[in-house]
Each structure stands twice: as structure tokens, then as C-alpha cells.
PDB file of N, CA and C in Angstrom:
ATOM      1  N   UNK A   1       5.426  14.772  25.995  1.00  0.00           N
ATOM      2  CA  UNK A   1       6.100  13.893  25.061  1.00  0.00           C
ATOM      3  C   UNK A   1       5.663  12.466  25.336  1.00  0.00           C
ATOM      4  N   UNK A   2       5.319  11.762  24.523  1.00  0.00           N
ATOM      5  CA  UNK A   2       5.421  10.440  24.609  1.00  0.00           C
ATOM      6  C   UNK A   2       6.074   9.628  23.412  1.00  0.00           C
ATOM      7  N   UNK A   3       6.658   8.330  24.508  1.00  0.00           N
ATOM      8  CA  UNK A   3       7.352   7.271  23.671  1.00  0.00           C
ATOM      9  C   UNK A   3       7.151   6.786  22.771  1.00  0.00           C
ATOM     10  N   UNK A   4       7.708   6.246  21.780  1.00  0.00           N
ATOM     11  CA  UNK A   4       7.235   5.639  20.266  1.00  0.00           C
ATOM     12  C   UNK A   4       7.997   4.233  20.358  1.00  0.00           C
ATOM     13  N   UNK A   5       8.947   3.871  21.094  1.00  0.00           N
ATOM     14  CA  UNK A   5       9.338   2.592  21.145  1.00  0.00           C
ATOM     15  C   UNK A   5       9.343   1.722  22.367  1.00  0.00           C
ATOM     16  N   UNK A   6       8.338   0.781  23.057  1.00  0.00           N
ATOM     17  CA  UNK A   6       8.002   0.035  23.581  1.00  0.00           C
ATOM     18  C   UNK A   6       8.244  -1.139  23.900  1.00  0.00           C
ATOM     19  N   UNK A   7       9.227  -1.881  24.873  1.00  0.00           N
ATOM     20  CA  UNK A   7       9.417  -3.518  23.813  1.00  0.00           C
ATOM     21  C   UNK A   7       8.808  -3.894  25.622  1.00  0.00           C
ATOM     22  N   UNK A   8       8.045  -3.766  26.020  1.00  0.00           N
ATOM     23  CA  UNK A   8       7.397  -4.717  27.277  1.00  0.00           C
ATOM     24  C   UNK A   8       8.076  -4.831  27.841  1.00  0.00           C
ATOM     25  N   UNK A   9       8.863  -4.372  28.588  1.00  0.00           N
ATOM     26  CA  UNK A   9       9.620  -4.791  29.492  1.00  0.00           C
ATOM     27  C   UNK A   9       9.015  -5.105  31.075  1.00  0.00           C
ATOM     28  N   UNK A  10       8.129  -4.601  30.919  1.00  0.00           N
ATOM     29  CA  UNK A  10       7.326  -5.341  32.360  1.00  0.00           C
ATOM     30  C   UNK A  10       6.961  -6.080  32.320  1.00  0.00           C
ATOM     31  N   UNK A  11       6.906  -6.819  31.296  1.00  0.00           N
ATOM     32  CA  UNK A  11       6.517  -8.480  31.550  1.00  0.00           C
ATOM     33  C   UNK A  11       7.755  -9.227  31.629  1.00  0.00           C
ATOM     34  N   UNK A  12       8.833  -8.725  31.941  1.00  0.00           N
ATOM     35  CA  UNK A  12       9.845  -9.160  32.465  1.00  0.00           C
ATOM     36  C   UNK A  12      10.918 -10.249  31.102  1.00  0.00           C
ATOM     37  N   UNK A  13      10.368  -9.724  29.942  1.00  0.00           N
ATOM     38  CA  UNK A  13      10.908 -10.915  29.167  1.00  0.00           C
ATOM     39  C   UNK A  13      13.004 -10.734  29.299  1.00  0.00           C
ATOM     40  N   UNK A  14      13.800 -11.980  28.570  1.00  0.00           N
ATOM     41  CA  UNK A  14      15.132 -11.697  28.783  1.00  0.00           C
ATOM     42  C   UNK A  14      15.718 -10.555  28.433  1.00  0.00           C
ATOM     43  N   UNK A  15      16.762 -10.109  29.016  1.00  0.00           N
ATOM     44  CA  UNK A  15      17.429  -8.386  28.417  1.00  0.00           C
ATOM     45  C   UNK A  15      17.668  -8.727  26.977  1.00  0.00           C
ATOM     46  N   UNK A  16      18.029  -9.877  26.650  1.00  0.00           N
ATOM     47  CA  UNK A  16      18.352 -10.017  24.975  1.00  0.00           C
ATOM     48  C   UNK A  16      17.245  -9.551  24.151  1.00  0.00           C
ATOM     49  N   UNK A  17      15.852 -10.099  24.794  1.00  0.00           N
ATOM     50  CA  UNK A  17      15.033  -9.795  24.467  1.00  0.00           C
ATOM     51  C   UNK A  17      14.402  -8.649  23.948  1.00  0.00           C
ATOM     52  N   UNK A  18      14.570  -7.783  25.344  1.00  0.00           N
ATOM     53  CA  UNK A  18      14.063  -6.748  25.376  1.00  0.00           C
ATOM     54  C   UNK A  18      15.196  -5.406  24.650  1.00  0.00           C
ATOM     55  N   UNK A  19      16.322  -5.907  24.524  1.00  0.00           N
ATOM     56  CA  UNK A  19      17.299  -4.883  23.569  1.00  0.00           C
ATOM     57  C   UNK A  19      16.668  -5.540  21.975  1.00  0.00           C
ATOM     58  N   UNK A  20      16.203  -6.700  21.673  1.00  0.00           N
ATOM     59  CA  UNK A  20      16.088  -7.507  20.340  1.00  0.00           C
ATOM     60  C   UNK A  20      14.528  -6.104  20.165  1.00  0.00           C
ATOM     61  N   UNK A  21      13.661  -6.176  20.806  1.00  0.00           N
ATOM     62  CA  UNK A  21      12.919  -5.500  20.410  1.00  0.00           C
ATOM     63  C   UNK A  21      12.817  -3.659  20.152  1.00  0.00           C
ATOM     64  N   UNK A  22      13.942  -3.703  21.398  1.00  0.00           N
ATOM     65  CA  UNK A  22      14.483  -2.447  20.996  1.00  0.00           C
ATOM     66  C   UNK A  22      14.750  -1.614  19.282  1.00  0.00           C
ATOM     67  N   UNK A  23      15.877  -2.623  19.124  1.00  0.00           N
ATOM     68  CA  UNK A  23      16.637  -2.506  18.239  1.00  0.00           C
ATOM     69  C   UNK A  23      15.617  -2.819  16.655  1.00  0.00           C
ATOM     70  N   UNK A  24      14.471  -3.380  16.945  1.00  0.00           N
ATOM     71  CA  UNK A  24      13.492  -3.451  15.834  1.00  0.00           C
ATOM     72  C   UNK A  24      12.979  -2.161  15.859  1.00  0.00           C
ATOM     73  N   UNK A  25      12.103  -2.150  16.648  1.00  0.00           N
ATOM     74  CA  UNK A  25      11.752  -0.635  16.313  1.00  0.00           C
ATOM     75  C   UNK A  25      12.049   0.745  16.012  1.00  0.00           C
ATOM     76  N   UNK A  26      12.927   1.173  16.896  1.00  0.00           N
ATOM     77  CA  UNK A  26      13.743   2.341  16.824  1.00  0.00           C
ATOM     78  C   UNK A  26      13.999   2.652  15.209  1.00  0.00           C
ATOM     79  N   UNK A  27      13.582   4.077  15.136  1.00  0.00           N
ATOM     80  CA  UNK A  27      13.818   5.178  14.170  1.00  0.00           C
ATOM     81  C   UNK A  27      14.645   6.727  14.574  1.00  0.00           C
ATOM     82  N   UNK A  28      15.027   7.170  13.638  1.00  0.00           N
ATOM     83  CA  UNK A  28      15.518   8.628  13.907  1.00  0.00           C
ATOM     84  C   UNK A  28      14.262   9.512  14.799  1.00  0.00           C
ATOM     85  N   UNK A  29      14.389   9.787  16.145  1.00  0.00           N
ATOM     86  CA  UNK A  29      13.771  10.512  16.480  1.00  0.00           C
ATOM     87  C   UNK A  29      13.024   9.213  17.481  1.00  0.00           C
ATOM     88  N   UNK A  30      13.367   8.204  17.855  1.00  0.00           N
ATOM     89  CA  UNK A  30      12.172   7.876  18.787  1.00  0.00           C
ATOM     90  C   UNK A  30      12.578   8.076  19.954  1.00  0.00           C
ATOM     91  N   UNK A  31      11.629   7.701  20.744  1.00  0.00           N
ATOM     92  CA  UNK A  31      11.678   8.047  22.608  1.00  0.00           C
ATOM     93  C   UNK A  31      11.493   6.705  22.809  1.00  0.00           C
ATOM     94  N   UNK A  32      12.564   6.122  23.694  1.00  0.00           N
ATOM     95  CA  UNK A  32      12.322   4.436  23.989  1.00  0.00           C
ATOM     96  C   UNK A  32      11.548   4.526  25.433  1.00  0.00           C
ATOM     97  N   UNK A  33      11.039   3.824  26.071  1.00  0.00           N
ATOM     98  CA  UNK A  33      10.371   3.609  26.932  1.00  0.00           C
ATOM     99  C   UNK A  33      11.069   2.549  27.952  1.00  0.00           C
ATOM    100  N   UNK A  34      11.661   2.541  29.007  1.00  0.00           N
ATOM    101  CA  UNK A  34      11.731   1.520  29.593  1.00  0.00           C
ATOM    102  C   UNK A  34      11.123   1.757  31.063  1.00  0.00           C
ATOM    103  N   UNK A  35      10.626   0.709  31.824  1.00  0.00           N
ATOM    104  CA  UNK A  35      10.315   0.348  32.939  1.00  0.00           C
ATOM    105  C   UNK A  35      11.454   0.033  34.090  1.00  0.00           C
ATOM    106  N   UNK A  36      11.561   1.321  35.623  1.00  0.00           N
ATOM    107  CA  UNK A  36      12.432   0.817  36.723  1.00  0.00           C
ATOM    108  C   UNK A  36      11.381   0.338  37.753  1.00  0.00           C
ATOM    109  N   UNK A  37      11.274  -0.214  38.175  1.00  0.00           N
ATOM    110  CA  UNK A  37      10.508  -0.673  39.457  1.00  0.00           C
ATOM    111  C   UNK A  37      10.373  -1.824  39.717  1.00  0.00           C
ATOM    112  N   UNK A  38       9.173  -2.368  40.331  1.00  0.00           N
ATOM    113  CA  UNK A  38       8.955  -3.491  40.681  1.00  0.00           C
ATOM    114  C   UNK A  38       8.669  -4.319  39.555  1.00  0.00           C
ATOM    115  N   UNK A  39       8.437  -3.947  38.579  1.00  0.00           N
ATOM    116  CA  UNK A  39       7.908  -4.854  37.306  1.00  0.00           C
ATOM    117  C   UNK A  39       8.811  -4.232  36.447  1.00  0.00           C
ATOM    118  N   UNK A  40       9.683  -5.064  36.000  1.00  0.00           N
ATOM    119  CA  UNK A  40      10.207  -4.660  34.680  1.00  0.00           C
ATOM    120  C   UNK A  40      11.778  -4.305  34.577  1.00  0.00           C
ATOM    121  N   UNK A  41      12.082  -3.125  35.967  1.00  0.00           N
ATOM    122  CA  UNK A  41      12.904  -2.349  36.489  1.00  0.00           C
ATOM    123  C   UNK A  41      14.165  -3.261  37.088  1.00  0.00           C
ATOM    124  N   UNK A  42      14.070  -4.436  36.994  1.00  0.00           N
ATOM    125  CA  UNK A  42      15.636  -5.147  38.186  1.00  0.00           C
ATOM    126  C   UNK A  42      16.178  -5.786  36.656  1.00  0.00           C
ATOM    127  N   UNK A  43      15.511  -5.612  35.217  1.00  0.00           N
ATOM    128  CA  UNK A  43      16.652  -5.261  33.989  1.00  0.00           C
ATOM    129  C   UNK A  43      17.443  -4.033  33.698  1.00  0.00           C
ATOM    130  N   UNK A  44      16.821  -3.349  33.768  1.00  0.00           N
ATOM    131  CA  UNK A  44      16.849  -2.225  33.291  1.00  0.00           C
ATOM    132  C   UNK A  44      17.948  -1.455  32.899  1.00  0.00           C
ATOM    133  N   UNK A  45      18.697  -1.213  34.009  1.00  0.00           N
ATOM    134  CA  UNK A  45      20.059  -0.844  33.721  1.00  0.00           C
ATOM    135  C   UNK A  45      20.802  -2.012  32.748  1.00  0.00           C
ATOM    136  N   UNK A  46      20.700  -3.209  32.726  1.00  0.00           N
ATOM    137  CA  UNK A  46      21.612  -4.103  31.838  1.00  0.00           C
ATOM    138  C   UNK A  46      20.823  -4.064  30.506  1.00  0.00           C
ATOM    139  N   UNK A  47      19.642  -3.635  30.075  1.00  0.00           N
ATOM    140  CA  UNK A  47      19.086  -3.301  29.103  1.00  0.00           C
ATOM    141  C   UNK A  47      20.109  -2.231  28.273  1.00  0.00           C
ATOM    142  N   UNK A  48      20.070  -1.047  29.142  1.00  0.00           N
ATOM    143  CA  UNK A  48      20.512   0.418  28.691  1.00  0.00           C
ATOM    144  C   UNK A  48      22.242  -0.028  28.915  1.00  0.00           C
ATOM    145  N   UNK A  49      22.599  -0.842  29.230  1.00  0.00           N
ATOM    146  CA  UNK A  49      24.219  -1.131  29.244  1.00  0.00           C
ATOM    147  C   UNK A  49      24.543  -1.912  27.787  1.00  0.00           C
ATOM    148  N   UNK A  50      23.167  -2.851  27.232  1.00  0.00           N
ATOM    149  CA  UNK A  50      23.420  -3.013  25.921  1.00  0.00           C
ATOM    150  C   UNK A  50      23.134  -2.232  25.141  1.00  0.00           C
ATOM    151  N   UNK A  51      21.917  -1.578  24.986  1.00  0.00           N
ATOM    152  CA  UNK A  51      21.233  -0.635  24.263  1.00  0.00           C
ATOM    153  C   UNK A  51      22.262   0.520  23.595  1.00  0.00           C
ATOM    154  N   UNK A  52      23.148   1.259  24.235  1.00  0.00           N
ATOM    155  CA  UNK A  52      23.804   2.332  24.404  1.00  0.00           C
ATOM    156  C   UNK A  52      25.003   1.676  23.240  1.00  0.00           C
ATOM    157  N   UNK A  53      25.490   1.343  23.163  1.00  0.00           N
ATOM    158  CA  UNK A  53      26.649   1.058  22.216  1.00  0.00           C
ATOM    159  C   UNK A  53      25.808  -0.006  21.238  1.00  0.00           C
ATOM    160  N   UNK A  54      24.927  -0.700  21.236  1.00  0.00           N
ATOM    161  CA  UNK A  54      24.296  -1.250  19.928  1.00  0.00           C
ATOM    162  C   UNK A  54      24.064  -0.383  19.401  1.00  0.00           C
ATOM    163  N   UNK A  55      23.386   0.768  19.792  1.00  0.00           N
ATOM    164  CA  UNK A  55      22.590   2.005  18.886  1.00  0.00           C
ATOM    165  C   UNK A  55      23.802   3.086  18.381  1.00  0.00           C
ATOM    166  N   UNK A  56      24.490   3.256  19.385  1.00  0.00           N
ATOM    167  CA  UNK A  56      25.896   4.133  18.729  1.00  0.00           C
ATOM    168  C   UNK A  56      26.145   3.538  17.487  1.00  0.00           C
ATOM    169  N   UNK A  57      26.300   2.040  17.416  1.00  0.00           N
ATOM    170  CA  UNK A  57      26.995   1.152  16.107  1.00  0.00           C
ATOM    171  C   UNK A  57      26.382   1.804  15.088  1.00  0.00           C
ATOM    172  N   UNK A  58      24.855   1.866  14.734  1.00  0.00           N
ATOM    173  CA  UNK A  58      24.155   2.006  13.949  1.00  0.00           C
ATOM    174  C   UNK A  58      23.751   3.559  13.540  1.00  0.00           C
ATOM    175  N   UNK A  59      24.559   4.157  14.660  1.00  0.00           N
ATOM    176  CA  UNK A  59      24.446   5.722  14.190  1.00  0.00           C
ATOM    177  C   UNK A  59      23.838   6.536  14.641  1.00  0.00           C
ATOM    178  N   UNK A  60      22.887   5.998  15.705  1.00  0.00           N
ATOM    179  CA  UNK A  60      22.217   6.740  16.711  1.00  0.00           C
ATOM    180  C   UNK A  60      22.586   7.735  17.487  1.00  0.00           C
ATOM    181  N   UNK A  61      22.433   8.878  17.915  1.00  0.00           N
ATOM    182  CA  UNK A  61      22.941   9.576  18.772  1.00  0.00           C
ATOM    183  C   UNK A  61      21.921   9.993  20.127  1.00  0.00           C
ATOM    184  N   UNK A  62      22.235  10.652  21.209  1.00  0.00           N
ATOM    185  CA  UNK A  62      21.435  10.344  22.251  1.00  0.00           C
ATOM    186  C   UNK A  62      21.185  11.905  22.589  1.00  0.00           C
ATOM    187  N   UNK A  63      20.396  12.752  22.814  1.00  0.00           N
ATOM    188  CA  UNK A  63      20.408  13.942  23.049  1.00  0.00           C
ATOM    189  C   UNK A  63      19.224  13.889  24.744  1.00  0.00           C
ATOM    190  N   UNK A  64      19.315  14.901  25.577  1.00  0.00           N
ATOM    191  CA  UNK A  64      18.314  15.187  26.804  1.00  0.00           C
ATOM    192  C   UNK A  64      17.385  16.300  26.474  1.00  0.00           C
ATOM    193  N   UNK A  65      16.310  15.509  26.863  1.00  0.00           N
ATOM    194  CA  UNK A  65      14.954  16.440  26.373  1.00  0.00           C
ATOM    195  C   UNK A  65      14.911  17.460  27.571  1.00  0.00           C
ATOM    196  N   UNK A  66      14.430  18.378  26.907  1.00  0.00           N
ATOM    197  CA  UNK A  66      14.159  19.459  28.187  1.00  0.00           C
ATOM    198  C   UNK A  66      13.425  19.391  29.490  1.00  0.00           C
ATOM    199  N   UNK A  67      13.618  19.797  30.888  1.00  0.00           N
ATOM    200  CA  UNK A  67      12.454  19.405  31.808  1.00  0.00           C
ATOM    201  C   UNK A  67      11.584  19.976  30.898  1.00  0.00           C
ATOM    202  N   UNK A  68      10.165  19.130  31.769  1.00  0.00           N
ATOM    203  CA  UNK A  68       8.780  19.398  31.504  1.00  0.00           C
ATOM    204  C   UNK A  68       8.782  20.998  31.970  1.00  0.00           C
ATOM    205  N   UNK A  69       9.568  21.514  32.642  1.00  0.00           N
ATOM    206  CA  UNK A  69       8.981  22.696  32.894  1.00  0.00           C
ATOM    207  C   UNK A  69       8.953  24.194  31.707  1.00  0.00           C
ATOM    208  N   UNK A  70       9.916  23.481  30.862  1.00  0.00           N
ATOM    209  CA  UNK A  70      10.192  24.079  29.753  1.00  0.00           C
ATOM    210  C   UNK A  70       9.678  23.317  28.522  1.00  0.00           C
ATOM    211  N   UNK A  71       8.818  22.974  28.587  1.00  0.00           N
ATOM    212  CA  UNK A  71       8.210  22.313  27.453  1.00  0.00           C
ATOM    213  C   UNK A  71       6.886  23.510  26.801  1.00  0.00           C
ATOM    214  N   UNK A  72       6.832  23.360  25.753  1.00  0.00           N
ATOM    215  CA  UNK A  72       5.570  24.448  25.418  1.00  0.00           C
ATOM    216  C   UNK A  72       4.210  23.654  25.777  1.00  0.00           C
ATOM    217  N   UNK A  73       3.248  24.622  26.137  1.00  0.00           N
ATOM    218  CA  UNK A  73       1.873  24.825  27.032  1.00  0.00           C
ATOM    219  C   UNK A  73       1.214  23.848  25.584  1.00  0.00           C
ATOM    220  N   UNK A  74       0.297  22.811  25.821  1.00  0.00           N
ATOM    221  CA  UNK A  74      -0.851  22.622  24.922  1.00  0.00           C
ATOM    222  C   UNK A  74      -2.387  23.134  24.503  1.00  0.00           C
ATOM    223  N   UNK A  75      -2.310  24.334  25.644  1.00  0.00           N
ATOM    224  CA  UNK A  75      -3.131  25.221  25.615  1.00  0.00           C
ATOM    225  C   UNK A  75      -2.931  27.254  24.677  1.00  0.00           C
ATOM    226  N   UNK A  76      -1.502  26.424  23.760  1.00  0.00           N
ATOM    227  CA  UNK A  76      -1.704  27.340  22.667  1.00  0.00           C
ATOM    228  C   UNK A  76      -0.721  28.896  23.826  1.00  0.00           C
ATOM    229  N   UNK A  77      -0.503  28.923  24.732  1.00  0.00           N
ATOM    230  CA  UNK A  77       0.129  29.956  25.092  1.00  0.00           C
ATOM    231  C   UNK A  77       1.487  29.943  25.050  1.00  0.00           C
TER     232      UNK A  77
END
């Protein structure tokens, strides 16, 4: 699987920011992307503390993707 919504968060821009870009992109069905670590990661959680009830407002709902271990093969088996 890969993400479809991106807003840079490793370049460290403000959490307003980085929920502002959030909240542009996002469609039914995207995978947001955020960054924990040394770059990006000491927002992160206050990102997803706004993120989470902005997107509820608008109707979003949040579902858990399956482990990878249960994901289907790209080799057609």
C-alpha cells in the first residue's frame, strides 16, 4: 500500500501547517503519511491530536488496514 496524502512533515513545517495541508488533500479513501523520528516525528502526535476530530467533522471515518502479512501477493498468487 502506499500513501496518497503527503503534507512534508519532515521539513518540520508548523502542526497548523501540516494539519492545513492535510486537510487539502485528503479524499475518500486516502492513506495519510506522517513522519515519527528524528525529522518530522517530535509533531506528530499533536498533528494526529488535530487531524482526528477535524476529519471526523467532515465525515471521515478511520478504519485499520490489515498487517502486511495478510495483504495479497503481487506476484498474482
Amino acid at each position: 500500500m502506499m500513501w496518497s496524502v503527503v503534507p512534508e512533515d519532515w521539513l518540520c513545517p508548523p502542526v497548523a501547517v501540516v494539519v492545513e495541508r492535510v486537510l487539502n488533500q485528503v479524499r475518500p479513501g486516502s492513506l495519510i503519511v506522517l513522519h515519527d523520528g528524528v525529522r518530522g516525528g517530535s509533531q506528530a502526535a499533536e498533528v494526529v491530536r488535530r487531524l482526528i476530530p477535524a476529519l471526523g467533522e467532515q465525515g471521515f471515518d478511520f478504519v485499520r488496514l490489515p498487517l502486511s502479512g495478510n495483504l495479497p501477493s503481487c506476484r498474482g498468487n
